[in-house]
Protein backbone atom coordinates (compact mmCIF):
# COMPACT_ATOMS: atom_id res chain seq x y z
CA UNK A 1 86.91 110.80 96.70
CA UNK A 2 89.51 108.26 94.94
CA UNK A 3 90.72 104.94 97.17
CA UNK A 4 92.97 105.42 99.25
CA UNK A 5 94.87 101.88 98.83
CA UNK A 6 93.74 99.55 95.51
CA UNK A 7 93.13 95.98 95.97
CA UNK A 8 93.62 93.86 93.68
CA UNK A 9 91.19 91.14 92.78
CA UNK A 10 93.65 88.27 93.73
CA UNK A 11 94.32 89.86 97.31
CA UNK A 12 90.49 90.71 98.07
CA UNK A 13 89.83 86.67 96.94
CA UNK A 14 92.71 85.66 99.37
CA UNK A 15 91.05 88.40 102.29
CA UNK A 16 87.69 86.83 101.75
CA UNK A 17 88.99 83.27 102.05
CA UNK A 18 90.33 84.58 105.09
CA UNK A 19 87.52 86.36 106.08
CA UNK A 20 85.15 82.86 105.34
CA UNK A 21 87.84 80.88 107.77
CA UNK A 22 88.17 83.47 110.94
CA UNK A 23 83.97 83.71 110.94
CA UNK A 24 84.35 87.51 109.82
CA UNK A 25 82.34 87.43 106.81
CA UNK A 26 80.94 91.19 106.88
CA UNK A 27 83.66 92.62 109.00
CA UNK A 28 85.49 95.62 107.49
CA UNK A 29 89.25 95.17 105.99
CA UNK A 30 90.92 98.13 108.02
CA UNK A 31 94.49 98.72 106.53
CA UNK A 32 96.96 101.27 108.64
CA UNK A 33 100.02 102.77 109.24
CA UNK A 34 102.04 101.37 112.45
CA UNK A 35 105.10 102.75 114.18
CA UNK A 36 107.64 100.21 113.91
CA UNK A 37 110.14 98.32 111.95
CA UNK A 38 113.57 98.31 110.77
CA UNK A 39 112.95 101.37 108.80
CA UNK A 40 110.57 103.17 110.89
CA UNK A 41 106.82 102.46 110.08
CA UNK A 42 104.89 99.53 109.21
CA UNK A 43 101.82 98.15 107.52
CA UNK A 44 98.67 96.97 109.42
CA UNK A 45 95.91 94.80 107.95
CA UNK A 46 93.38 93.28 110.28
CA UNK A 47 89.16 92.56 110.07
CA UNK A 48 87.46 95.45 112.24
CA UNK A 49 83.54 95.64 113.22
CA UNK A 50 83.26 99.11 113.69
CA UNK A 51 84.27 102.03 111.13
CA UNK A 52 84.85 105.29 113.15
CA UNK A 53 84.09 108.83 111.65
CA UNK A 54 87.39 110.37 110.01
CA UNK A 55 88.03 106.59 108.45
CA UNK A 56 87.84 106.90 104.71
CA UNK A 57 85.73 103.95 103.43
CA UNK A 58 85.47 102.05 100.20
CA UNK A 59 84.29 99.40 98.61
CA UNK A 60 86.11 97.10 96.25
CA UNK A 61 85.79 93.43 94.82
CA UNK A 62 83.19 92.88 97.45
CA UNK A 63 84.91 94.06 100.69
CA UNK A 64 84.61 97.41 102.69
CA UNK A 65 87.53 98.76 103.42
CA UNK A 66 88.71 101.46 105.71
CA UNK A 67 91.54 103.61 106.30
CA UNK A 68 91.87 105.77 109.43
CA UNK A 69 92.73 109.62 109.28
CA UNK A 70 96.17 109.38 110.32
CA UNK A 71 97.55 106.43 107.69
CA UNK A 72 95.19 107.95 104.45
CA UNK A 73 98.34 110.24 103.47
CA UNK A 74 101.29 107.71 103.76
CA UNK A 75 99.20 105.04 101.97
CA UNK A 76 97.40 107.42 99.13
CA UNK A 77 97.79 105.55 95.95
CA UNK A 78 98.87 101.96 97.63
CA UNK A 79 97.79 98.96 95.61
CA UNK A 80 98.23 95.59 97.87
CA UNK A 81 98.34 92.65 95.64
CA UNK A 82 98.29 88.94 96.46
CA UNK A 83 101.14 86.60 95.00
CA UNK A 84 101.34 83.16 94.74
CA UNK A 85 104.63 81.07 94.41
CA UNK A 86 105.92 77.56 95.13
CA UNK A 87 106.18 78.10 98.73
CA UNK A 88 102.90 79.34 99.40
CA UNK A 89 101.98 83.15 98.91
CA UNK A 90 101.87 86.48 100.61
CA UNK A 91 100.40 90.07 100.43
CA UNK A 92 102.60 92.73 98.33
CA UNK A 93 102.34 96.43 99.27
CA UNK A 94 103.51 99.01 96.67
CA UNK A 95 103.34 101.85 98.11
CA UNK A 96 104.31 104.94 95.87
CA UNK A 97 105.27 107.45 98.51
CA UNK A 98 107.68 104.75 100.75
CA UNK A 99 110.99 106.35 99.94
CA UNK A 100 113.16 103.45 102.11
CA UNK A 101 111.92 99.88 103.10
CA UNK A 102 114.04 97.25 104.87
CA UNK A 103 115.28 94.01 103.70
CA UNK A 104 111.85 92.20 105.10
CA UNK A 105 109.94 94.74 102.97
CA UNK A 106 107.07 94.77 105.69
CA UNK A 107 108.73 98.14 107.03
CA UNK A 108 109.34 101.60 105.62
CA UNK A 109 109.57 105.04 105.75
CA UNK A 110 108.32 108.26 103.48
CA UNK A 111 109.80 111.70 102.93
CA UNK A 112 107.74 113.17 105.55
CA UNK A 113 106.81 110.48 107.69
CA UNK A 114 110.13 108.57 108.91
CA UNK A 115 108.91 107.10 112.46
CA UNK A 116 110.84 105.26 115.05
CA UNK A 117 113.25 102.58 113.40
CA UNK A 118 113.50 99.27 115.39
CA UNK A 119 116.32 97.11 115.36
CA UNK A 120 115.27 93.93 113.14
């Protein structure tokens, strides 16, 4: 089976520093789908210990990642990059099947999948 989400090599070096500085060198990079946000849904990224059955897993640059059941078809094809500017840096999502994001660009919303908007 193909990745769900891509990670780049800068992001994974950035979630292992991270990783290395929280003591969670070994956990699992779990990346989801939350309701939420201006437009409806938002992304989740957070270190997990324990993978559960219907999670697709993968490994890339290093790091185990996992994606449960319900998020795999909203984030199919997702590449999260890391960027790097004068004022310090942050994760990018691209996420090919988000139809609508808000201003913040942490929330959006897909053809089939709209959620519950929040008010920003």
């Amino acid at each position: 089976m193909a990745s769900v989400v891509h990670i780049t090599e800068a992001a994974a070096l950035q979630i292992k520093d991270m990783m290395k500085q929280n003591d969670e060198e070994g956990a699992f990079l779990r990346v989801a789908v939350n309701g939420g946000g201006c437009s409806g849904l938002s992304y989740g990224m957070g270190f997990d210990h324990e993978a559960k059955e219907d999670d697709a897993r993968d490994e890339q640059h290093g790091i185990q990642v996992l994606v449960d059941k319900e998020s795999q078809l909203i984030l199919q094809g997702t590449k999260i990059d890391y960027k790097k500017s004068l004022l310090g840096g942050g994760f990018t999502i691209d996420n090919p099947n988000a139809i609508a994001s808000c201003g913040c660009g942490s929330s959006f919303r897909t053809a089939t999948n709209v959620g519950k908007p929040e008010n920003c």
